[in-house]
N, C-alpha and C. Protein backbone atom coordinates (compact mmCIF):
# COMPACT_ATOMS: atom_id res chain seq x y z
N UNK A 1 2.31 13.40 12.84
CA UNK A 1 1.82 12.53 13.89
C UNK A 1 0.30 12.62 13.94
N UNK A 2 -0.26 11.65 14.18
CA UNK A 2 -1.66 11.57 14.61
C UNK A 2 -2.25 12.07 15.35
N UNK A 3 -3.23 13.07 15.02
CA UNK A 3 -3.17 14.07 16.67
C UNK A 3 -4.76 12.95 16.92
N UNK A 4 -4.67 11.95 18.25
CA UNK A 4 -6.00 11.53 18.61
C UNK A 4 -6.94 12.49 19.26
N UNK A 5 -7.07 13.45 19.82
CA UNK A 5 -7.72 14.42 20.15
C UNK A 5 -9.02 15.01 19.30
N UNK A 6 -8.31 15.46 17.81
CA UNK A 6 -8.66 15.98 16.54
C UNK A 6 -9.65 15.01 16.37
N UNK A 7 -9.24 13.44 15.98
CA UNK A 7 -10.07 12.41 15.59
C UNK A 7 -11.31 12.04 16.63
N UNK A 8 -11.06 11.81 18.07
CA UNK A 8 -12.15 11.68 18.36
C UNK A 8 -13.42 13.06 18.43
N UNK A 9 -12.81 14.54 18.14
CA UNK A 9 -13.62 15.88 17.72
C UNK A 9 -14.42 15.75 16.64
N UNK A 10 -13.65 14.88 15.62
CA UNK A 10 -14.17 14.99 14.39
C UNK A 10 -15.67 13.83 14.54
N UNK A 11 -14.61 12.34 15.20
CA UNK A 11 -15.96 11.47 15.23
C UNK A 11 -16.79 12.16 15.83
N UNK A 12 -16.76 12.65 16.72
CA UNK A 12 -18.12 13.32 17.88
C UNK A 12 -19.03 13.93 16.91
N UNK A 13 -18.43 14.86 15.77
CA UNK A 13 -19.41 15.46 14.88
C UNK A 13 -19.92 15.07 13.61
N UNK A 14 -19.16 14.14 13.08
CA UNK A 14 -19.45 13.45 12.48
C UNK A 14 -21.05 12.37 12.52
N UNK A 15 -20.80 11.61 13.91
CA UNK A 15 -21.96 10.97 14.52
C UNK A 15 -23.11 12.06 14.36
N UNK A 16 -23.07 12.97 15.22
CA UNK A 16 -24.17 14.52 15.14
C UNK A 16 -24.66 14.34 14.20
N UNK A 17 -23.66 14.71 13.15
CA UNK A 17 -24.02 14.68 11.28
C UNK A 17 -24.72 14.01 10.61
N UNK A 18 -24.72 12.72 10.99
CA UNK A 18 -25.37 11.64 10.55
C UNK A 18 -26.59 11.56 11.25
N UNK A 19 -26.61 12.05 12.57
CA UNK A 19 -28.39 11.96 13.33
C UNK A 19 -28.13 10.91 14.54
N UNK A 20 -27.05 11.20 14.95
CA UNK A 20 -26.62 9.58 15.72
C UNK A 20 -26.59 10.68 17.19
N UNK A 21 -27.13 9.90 18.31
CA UNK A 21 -26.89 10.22 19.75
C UNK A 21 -25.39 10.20 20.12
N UNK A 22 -24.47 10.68 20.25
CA UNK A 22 -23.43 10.82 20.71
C UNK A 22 -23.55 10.31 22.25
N UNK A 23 -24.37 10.50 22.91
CA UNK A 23 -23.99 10.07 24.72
C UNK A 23 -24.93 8.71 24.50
N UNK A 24 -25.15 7.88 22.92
CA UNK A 24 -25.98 6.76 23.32
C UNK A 24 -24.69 5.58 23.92
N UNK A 25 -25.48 4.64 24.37
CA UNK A 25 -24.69 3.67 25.06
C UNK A 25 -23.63 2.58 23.92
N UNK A 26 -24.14 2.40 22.55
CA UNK A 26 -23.22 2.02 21.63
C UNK A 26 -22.54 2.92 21.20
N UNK A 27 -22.19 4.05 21.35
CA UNK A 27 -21.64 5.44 20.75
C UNK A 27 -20.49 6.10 22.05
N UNK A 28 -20.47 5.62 23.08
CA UNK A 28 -19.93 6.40 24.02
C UNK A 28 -18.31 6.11 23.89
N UNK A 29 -17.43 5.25 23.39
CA UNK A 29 -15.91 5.19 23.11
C UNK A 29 -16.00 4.76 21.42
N UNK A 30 -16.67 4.76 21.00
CA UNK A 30 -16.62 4.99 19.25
C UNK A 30 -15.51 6.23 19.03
N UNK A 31 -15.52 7.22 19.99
CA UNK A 31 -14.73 8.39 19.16
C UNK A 31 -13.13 7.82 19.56
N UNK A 32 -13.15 7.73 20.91
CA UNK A 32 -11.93 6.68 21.19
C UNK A 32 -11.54 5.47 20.18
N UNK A 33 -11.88 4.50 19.88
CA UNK A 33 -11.82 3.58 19.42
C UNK A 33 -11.43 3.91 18.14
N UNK A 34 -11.61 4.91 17.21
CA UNK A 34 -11.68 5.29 16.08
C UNK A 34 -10.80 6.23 15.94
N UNK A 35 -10.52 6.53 17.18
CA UNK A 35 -8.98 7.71 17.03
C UNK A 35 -7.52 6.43 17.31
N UNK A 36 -7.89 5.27 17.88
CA UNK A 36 -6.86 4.32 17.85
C UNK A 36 -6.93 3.50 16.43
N UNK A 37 -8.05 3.50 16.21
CA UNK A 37 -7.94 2.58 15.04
C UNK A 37 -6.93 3.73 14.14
N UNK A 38 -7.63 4.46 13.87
CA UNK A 38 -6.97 5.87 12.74
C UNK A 38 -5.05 5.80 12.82
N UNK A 39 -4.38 5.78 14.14
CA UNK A 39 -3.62 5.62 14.42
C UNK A 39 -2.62 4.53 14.14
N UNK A 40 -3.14 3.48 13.96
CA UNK A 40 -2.50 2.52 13.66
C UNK A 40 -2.59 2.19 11.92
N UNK A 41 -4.13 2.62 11.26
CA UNK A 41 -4.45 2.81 9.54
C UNK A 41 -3.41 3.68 9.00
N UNK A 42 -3.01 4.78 9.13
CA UNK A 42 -2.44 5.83 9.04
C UNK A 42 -0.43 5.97 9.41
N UNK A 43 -0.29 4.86 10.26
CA UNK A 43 1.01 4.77 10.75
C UNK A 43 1.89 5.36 9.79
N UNK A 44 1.44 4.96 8.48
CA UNK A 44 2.83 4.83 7.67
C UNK A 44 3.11 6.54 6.93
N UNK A 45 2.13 7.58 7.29
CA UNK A 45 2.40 8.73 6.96
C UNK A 45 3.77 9.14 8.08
N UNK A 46 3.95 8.53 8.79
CA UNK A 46 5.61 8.69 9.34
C UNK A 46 6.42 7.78 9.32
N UNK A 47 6.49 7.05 8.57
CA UNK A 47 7.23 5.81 8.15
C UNK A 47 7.81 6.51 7.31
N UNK A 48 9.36 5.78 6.98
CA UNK A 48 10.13 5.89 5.78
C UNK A 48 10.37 4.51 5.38
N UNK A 49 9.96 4.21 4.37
CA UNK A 49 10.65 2.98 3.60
C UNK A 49 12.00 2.65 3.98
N UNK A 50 12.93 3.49 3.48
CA UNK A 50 14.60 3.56 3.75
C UNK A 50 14.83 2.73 4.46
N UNK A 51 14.29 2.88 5.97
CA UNK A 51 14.12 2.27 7.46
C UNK A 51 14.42 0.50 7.18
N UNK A 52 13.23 0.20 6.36
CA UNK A 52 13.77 -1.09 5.86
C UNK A 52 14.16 -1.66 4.81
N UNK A 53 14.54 -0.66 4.10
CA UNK A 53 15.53 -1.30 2.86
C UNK A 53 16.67 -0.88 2.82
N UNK A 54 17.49 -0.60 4.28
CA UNK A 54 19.01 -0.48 4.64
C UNK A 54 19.10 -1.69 4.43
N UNK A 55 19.05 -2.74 5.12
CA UNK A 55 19.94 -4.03 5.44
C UNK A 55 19.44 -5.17 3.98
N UNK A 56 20.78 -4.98 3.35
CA UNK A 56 21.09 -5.90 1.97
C UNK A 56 22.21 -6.72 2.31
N UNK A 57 22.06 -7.51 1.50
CA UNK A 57 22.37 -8.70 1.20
C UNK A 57 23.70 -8.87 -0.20
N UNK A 58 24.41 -9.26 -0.24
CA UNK A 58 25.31 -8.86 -1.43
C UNK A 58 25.25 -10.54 -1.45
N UNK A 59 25.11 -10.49 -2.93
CA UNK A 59 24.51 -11.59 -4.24
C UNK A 59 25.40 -11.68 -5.68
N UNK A 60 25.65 -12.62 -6.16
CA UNK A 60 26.87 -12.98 -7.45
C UNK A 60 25.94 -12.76 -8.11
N UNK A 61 24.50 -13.67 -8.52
CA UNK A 61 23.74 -13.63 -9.51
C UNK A 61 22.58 -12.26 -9.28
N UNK A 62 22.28 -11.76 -10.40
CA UNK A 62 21.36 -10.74 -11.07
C UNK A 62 20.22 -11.05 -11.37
N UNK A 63 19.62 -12.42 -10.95
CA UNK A 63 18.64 -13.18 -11.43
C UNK A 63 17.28 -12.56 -11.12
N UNK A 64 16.24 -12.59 -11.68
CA UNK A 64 15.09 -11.69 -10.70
C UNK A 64 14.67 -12.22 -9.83
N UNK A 65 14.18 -11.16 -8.48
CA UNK A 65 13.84 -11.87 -7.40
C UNK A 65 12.14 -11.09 -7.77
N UNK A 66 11.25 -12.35 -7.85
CA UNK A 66 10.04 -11.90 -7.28
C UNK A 66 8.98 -12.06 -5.98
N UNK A 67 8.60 -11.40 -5.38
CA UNK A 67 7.83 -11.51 -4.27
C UNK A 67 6.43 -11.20 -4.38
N UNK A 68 5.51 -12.32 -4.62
CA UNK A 68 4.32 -11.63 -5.00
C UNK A 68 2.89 -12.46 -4.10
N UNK A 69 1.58 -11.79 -4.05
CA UNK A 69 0.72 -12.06 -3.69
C UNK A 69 0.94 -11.18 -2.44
N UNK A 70 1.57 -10.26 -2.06
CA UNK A 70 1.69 -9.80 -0.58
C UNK A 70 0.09 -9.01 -0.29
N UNK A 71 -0.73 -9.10 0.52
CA UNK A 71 -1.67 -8.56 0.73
C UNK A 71 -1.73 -7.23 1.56
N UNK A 72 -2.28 -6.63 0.62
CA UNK A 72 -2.52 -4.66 1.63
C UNK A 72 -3.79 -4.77 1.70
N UNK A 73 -4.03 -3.59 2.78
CA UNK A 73 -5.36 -2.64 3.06
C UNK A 73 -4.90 -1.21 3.55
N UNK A 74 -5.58 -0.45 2.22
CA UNK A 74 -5.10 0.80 2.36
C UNK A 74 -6.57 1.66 2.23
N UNK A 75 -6.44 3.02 2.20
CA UNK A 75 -7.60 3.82 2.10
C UNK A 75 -7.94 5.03 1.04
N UNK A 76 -8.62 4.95 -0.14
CA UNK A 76 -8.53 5.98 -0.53
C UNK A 76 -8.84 7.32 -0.31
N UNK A 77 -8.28 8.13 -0.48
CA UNK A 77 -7.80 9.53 -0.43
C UNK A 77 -9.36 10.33 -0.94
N UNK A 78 -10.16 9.80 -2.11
CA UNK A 78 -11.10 10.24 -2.59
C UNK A 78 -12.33 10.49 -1.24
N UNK A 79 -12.73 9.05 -0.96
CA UNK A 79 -13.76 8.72 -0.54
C UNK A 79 -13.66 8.39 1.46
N UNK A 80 -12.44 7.93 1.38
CA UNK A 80 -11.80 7.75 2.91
C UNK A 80 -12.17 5.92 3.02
N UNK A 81 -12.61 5.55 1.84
CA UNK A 81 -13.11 4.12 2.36
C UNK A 81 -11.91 3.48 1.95
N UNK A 82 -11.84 2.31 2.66
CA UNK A 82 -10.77 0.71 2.26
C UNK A 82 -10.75 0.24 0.36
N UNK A 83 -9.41 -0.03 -0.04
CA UNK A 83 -9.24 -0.42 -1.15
C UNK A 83 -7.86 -1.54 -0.54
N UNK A 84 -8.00 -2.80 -0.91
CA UNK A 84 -7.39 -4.33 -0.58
C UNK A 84 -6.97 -4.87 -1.79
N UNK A 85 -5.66 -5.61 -1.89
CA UNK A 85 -5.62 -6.43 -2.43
C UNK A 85 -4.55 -6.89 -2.25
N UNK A 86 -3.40 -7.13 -3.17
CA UNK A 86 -2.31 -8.13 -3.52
C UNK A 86 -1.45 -6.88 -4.59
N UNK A 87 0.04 -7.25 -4.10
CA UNK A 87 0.88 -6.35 -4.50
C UNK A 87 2.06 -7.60 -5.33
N UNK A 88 2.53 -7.51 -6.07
CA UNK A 88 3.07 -8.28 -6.77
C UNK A 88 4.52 -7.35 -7.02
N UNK A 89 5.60 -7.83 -6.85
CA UNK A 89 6.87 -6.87 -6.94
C UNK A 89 7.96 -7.89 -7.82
N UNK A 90 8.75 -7.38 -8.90
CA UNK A 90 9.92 -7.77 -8.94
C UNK A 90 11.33 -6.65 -9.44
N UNK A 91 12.27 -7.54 -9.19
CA UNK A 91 13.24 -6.68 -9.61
C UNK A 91 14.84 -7.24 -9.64
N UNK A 92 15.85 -6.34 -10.54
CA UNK A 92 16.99 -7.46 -11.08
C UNK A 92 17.36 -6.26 -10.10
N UNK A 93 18.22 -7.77 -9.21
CA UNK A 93 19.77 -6.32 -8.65
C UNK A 93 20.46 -6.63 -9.17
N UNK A 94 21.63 -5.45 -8.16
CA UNK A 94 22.49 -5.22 -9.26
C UNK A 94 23.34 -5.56 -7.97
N UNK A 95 23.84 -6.40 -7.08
CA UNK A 95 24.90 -7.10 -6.62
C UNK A 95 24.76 -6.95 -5.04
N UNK A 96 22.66 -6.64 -4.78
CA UNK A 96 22.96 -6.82 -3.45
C UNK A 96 21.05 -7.41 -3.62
N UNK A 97 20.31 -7.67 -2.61
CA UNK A 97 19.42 -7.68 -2.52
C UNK A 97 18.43 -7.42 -1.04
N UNK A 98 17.36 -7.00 -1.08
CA UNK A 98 16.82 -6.87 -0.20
C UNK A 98 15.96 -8.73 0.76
N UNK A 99 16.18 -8.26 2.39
CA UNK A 99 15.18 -9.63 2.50
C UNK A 99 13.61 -9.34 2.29
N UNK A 100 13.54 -10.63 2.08
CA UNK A 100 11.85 -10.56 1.67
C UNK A 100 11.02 -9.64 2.50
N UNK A 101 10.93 -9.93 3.93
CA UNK A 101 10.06 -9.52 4.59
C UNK A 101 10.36 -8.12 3.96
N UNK A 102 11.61 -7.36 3.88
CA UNK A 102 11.58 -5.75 3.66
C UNK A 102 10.67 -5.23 2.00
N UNK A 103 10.25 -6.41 1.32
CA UNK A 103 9.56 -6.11 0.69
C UNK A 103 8.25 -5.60 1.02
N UNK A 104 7.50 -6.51 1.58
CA UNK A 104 6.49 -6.30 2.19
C UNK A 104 6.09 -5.53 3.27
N UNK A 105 7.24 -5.21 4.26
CA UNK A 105 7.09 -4.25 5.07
C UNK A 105 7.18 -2.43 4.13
N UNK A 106 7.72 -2.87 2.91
CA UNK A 106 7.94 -1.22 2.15
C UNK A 106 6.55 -1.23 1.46
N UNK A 107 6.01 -2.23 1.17
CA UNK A 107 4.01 -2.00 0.54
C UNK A 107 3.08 -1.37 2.34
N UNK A 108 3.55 -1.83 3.05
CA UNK A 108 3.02 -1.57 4.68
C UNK A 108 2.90 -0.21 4.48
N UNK A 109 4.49 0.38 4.35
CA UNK A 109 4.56 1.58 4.78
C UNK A 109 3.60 2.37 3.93
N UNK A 110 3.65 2.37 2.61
CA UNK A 110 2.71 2.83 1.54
C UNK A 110 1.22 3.11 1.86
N UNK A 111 1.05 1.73 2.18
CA UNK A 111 -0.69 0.96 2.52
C UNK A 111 -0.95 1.96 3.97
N UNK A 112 -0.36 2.22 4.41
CA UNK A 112 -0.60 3.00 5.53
C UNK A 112 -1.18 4.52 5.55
N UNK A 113 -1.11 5.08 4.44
CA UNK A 113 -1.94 6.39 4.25
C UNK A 113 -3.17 6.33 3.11
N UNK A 114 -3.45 7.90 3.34
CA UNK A 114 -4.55 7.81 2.49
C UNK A 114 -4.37 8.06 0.64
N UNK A 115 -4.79 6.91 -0.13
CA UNK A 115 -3.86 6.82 -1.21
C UNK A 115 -4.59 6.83 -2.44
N UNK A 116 -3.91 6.34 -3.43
CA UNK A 116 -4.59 6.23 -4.43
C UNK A 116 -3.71 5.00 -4.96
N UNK A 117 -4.60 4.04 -5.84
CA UNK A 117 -3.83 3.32 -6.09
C UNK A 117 -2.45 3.26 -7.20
N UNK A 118 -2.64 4.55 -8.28
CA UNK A 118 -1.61 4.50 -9.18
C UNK A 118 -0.26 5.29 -8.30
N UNK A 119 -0.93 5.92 -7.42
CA UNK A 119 0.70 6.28 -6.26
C UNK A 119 1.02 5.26 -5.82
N UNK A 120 0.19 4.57 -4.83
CA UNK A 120 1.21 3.73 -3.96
C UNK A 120 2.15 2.86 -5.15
N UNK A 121 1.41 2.17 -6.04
CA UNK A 121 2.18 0.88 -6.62
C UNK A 121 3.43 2.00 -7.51
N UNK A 122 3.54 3.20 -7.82
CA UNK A 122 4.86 3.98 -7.95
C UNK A 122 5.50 4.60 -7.07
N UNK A 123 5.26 4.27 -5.69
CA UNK A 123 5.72 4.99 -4.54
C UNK A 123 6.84 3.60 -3.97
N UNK A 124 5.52 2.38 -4.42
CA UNK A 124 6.70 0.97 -4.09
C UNK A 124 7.80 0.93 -4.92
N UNK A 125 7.84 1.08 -6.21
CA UNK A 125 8.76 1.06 -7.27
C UNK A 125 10.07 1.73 -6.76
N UNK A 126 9.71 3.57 -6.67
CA UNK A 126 10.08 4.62 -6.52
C UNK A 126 11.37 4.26 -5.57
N UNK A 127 10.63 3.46 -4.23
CA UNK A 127 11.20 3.38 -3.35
C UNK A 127 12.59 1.98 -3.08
N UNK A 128 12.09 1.13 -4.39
CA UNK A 128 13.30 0.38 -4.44
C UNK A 128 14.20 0.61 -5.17
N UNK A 129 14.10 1.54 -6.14
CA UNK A 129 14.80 2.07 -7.21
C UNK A 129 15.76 3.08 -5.92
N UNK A 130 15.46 3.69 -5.60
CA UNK A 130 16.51 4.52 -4.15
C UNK A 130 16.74 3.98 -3.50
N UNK A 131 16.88 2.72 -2.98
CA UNK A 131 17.25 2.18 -1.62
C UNK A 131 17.73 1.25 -2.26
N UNK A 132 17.52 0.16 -2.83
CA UNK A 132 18.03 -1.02 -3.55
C UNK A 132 19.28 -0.82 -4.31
N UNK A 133 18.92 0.21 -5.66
CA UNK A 133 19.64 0.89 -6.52
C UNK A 133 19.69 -0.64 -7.65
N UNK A 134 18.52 -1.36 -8.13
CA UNK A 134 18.74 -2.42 -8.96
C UNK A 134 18.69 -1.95 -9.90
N UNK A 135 18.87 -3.08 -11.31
CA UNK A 135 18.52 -2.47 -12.61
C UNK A 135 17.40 -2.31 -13.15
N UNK A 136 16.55 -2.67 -12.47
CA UNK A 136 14.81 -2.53 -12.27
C UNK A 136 14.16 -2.98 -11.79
N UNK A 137 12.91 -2.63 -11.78
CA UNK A 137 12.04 -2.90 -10.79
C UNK A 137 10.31 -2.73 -11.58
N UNK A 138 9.69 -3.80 -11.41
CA UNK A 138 8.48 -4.46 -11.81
C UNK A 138 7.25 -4.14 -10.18
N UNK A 139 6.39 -3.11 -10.35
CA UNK A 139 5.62 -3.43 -9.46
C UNK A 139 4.16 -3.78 -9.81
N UNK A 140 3.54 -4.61 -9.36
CA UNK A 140 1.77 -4.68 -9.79
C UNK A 140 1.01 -4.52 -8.73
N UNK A 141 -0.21 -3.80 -8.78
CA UNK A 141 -1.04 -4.02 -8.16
C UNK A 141 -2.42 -4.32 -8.40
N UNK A 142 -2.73 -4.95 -7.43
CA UNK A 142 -4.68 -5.45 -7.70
C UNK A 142 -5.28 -5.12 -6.51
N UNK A 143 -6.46 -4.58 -6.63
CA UNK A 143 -7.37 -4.17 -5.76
C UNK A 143 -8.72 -4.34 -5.96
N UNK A 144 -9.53 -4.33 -4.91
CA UNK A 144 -11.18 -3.73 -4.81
C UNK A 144 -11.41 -2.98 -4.39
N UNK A 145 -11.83 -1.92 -5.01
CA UNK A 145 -11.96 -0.59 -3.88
C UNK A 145 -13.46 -0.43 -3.44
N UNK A 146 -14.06 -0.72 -2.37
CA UNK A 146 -15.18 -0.11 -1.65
C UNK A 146 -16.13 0.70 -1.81
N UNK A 147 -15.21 2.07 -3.26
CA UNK A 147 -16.06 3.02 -3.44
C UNK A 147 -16.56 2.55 -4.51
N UNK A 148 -16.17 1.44 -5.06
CA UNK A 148 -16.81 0.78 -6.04
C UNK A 148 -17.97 0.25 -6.03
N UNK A 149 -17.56 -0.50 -4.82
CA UNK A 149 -18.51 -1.91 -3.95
C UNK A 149 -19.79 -1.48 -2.88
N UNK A 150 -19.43 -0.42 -2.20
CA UNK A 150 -20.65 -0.69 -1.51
C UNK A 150 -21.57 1.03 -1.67
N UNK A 151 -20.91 1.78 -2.80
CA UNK A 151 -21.13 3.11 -3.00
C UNK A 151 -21.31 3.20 -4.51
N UNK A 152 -21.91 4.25 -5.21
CA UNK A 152 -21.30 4.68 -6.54
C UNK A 152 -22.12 3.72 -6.88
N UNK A 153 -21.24 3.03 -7.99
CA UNK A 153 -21.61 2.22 -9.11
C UNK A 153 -22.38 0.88 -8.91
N UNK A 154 -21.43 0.17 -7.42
CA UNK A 154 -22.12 -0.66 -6.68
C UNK A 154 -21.47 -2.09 -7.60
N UNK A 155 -20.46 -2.33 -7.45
CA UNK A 155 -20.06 -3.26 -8.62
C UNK A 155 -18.80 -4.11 -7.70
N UNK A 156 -19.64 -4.55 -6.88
CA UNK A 156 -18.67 -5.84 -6.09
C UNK A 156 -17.60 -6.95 -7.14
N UNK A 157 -16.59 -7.06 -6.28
CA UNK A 157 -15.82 -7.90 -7.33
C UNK A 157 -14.73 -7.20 -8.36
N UNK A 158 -15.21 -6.27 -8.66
CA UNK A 158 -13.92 -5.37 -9.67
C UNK A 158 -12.60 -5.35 -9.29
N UNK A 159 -11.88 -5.09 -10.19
CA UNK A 159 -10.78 -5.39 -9.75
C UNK A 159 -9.87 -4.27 -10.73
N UNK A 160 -8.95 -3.13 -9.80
CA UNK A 160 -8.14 -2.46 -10.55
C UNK A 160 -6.95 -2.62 -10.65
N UNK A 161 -6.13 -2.48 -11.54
CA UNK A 161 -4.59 -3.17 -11.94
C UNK A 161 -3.83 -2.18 -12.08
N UNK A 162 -2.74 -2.05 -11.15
CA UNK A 162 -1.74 -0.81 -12.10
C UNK A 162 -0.45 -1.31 -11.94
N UNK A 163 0.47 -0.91 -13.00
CA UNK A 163 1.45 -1.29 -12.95
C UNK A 163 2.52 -0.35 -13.40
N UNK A 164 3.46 -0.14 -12.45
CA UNK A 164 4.80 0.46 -12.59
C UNK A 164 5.94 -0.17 -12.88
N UNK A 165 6.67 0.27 -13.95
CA UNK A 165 8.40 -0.24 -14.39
C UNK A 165 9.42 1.03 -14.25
N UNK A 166 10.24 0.56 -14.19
CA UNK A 166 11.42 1.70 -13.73
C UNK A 166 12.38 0.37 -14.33
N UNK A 167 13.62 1.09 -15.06
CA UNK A 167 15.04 0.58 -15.09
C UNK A 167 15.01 -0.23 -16.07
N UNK A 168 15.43 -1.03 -16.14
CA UNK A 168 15.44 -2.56 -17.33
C UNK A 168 14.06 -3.13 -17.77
N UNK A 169 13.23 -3.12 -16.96
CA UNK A 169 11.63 -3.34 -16.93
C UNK A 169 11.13 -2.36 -18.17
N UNK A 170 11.66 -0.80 -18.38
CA UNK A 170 10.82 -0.40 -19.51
C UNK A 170 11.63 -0.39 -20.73
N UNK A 171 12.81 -1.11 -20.46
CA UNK A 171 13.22 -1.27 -21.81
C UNK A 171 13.12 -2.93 -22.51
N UNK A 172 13.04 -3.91 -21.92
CA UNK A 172 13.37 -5.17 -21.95
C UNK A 172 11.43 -5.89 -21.47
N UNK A 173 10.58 -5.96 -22.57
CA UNK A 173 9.78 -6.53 -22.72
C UNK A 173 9.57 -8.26 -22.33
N UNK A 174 10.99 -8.80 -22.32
CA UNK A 174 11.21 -10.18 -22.21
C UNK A 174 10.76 -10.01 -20.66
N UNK A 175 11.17 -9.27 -20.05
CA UNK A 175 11.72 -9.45 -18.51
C UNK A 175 10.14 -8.90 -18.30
N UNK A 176 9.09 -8.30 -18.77
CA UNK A 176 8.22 -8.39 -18.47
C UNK A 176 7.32 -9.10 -18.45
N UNK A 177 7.09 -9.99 -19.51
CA UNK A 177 6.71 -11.31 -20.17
C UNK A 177 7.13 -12.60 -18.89
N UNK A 178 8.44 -12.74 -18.24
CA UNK A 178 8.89 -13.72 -17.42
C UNK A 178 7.78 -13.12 -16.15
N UNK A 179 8.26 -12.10 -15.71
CA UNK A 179 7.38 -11.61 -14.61
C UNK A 179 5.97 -12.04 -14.44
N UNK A 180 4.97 -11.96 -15.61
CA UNK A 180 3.18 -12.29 -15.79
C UNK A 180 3.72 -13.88 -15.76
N UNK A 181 4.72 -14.76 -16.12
CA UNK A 181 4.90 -16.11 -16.24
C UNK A 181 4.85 -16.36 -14.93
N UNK A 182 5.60 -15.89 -14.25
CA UNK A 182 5.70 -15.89 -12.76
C UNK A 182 4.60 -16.11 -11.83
N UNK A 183 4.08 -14.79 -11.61
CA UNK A 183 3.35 -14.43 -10.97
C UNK A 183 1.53 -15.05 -11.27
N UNK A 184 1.70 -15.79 -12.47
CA UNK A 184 0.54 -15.93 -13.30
C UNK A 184 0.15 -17.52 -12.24
């Protein structure tokens, strides 16, 4: 759980740290404000996926279902700054399926801690491969990460890609090929 207490301690010293007046008049619920924001960024370190990929759907055809362009904002783990983009998912069941929204609510739960991007987009996979139980599962991701953009290297616009297969996906090249057709 989020202890808000901790967070607005930390902002208080943090501000210090930086040379910032703590009792100035733009600074006086910053530590507040930032222990709610934190709270709601963070939600999904007590989230379980599971939660919403109970309720399936039982389906004749095996056909792939893809759901893509879903948009996250998550935070990396390195630097603590924002990394955004678009999550791209597919996957063959195997005689039930999930509803859409529970796709996107299982990238939520992910996007909700502090991450990295080659976890989350195998944490999404991970997590339909156990709850779904299909014959695979296709996840992509694209991002900009911040520590790119406004730190470091300084290289606005980049864009990192990762991609996880599990099940039929790493054996069956075709079904990967349809997927980039797809989503392309």
């Amino acid at each position: 759980m989020v202890d808000q207490e901790k967070i607005r301690q930390a902002v208080r010293l943090l501000l210090e740290g930086i040379g910032e007046d703590v009792n100035r008049e733009g600074l006086l619920e910053t530590p507040d404000r930032v222990a709610r924001m934190y709270a709601e960024l963070y939600g999904g370190m007590e989230e379980d996926a599971a939660l919403h990929l109970g309720k399936r759907f039982p389906v004749q055809d095996n056909g792939m279902v893809v759901e893509k362009d879903i948009t996250f904002y998550s935070t990396c783990e390195h630097h603590m700054l924002p990394f955004y983009g678009k999550v791209h998912i597919a996957y063959i069941p195997n005689g039930e399926v999930a509803g859409l929204s529970k796709l996107a609510r299982t990238v939520e739960v992910y996007a909700r801690r502090l991450q990295l991007q080659e976890r989350f987009t195998a944490q999404i996979a991970d997590a339909l491969m156990e709850n779904l139980h299909p014959q695979g599962v296709l996840v992509m991701a694209e991002a900009e990460h911040m520590c790119m953009t406004m730190r470091g290297i300084k290289k606005p616009g980049s864009q990192t890609v990762t991609l996880t297969k599990r099940g039929v996906f790493l054996e069956d090249q075709a079904l990967t090929d349809t997927f980039f057709r797809m989503i392309g």
